[in-house]
Protein backbone atom coordinates (compact mmCIF):
# COMPACT_ATOMS: atom_id res chain seq x y z
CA UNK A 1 0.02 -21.95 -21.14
CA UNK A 2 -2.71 -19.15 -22.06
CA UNK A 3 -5.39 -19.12 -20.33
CA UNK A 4 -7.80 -16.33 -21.05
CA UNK A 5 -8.28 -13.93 -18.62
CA UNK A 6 -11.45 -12.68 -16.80
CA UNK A 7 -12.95 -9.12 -17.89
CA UNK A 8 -14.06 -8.83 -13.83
CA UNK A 9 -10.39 -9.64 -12.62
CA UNK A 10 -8.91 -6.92 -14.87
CA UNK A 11 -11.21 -4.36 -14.31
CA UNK A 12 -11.69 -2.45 -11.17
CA UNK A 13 -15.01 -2.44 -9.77
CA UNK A 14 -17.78 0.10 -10.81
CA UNK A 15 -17.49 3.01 -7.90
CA UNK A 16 -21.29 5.15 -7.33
CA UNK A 17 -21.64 8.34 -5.18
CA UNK A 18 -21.59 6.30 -2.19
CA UNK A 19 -18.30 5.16 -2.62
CA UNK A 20 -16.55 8.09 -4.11
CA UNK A 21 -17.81 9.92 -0.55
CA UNK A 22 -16.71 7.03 1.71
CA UNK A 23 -13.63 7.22 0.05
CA UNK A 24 -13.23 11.01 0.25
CA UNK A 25 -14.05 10.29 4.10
CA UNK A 26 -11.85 7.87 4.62
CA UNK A 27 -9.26 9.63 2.87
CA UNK A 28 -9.72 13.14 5.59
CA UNK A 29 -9.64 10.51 7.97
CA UNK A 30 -6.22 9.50 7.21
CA UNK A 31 -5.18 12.87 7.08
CA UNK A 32 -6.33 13.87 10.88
CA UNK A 33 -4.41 10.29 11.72
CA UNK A 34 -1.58 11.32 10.32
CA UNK A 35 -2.06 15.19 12.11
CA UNK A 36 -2.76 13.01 15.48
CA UNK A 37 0.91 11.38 14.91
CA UNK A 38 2.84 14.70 13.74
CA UNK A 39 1.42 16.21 17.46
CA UNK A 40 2.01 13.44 19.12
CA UNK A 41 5.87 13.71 17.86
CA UNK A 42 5.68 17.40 18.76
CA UNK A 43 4.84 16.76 22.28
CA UNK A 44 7.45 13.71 22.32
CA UNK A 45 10.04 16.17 21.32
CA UNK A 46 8.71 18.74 23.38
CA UNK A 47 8.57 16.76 26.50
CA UNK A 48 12.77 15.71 25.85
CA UNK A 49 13.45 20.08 26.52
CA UNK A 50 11.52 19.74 29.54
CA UNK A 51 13.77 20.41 33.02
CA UNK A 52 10.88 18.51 35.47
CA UNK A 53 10.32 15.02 35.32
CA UNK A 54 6.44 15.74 36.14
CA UNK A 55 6.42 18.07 33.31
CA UNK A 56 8.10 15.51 31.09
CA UNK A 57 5.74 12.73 32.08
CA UNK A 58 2.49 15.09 31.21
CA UNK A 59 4.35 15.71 27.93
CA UNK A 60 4.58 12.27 27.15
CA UNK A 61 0.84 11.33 28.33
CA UNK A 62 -0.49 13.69 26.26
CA UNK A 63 1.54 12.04 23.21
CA UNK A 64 0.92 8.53 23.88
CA UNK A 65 -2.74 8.41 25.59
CA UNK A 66 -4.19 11.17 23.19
CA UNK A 67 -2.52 11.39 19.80
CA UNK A 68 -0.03 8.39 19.18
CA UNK A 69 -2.57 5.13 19.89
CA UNK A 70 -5.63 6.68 18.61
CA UNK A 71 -3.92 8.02 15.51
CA UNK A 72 -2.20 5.14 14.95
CA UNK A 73 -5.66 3.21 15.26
CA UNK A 74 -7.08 6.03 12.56
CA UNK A 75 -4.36 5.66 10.18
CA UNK A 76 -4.51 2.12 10.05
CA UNK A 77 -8.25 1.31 9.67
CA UNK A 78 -8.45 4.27 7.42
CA UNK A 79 -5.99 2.30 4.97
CA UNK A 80 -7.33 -1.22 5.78
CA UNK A 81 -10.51 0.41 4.63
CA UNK A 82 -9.42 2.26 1.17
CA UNK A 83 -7.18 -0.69 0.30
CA UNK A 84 -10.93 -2.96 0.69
CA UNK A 85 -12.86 -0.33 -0.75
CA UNK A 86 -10.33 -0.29 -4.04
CA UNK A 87 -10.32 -3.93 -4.59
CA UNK A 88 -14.15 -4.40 -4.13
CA UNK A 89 -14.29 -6.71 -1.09
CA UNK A 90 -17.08 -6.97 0.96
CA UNK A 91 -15.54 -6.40 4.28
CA UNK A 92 -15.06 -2.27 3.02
CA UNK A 93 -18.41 -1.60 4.62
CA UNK A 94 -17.55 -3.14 8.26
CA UNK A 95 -14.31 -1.34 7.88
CA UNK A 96 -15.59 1.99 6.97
CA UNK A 97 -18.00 1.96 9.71
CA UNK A 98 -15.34 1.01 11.84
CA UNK A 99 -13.19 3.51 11.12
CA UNK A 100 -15.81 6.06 11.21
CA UNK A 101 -16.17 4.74 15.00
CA UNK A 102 -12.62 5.14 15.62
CA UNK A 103 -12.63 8.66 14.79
CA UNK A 104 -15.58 9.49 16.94
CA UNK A 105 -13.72 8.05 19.86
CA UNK A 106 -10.38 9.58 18.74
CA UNK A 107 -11.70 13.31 18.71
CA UNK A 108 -13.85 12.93 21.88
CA UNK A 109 -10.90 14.52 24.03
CA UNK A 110 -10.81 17.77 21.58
CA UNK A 111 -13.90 18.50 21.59
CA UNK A 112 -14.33 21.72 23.08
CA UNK A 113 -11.88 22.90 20.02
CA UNK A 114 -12.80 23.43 16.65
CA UNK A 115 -10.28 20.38 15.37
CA UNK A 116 -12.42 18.30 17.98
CA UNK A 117 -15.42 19.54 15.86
CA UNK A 118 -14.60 19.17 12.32
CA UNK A 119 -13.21 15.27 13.48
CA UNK A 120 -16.80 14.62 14.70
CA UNK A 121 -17.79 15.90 11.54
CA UNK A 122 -15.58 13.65 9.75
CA UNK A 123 -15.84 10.67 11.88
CA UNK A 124 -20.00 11.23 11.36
CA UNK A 125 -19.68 11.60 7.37
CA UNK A 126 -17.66 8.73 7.07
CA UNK A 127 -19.44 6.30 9.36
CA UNK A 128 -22.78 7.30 7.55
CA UNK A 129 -20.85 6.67 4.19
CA UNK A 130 -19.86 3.22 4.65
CA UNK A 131 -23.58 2.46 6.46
CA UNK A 132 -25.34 3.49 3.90
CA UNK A 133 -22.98 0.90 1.22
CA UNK A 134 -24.90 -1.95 -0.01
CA UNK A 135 -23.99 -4.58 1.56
CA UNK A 136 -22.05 -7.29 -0.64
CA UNK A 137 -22.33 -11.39 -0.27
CA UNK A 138 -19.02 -13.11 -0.46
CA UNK A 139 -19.29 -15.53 -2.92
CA UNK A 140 -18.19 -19.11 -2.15
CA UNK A 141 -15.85 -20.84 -5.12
């Protein structure tokens, strides 16, 4: 059977400046995530060369405590987010705020660098972003 289909299914919802910047933010966010990971293998690897089990074990803290879990956390939400944000759901704006959050907390520890900077930056951009959506009722069917 035919059934005719809906011009709203098809088509992919209308995106305003709002969106094009959350998305933007969300998408540098993603990128630092995916930085966070690459050092966090670098120290991994790093740590394996290392003679002293101490020196091994501060290797591997720094990997796991500051750039595996909270870039793993950033990469996630950050896709959870754009994925939303694509489709036109209305749980994009909770997501985008909390992975603006996420990337406030994430860069707290770098702070005193300019990477810890620019991620405050970037975790302030997108978190006012995805406030300042319009907030979306779910329709109940």
């Amino acid at each position: 059977m035919n059934r005719p289909v809906d011009a709203a299914v098809t088509q992919p919802p209308e995106t305003g400046p709002m969106q094009r910047q959350l998305r933007g933010g969300l998408i540098g966010v993603q990128v630092v995530g995916f930085l966070m990971l690459a050092g966090a293998a670098a120290f991994f690897v790093h740590g394996l060369g290392q003679d002293e089990l101490s020196d091994r074990a501060d290797d591997w803290g720094i990997a796991i405590g500051f750039l595996l879990l909270p870039g793993t956390a950033l990469v996630l939400t950050s896709r959870a987010a754009l994925s939303r944000l694509a489709r036109g759901t209305a749980s994009a704006r909770t997501f985008g705020i909390l992975t603006g959050v996420f990337t406030l907390l994430a860069t707290l520890p770098f702070v005193r660098g300019w990477g810890g900077i620019l991620g405050l930056a970037l975790g302030l951009f997108t978190l006012t972003a995805a406030w300042l959506q319009p907030r979306r009722r779910v329709e109940r069917r």
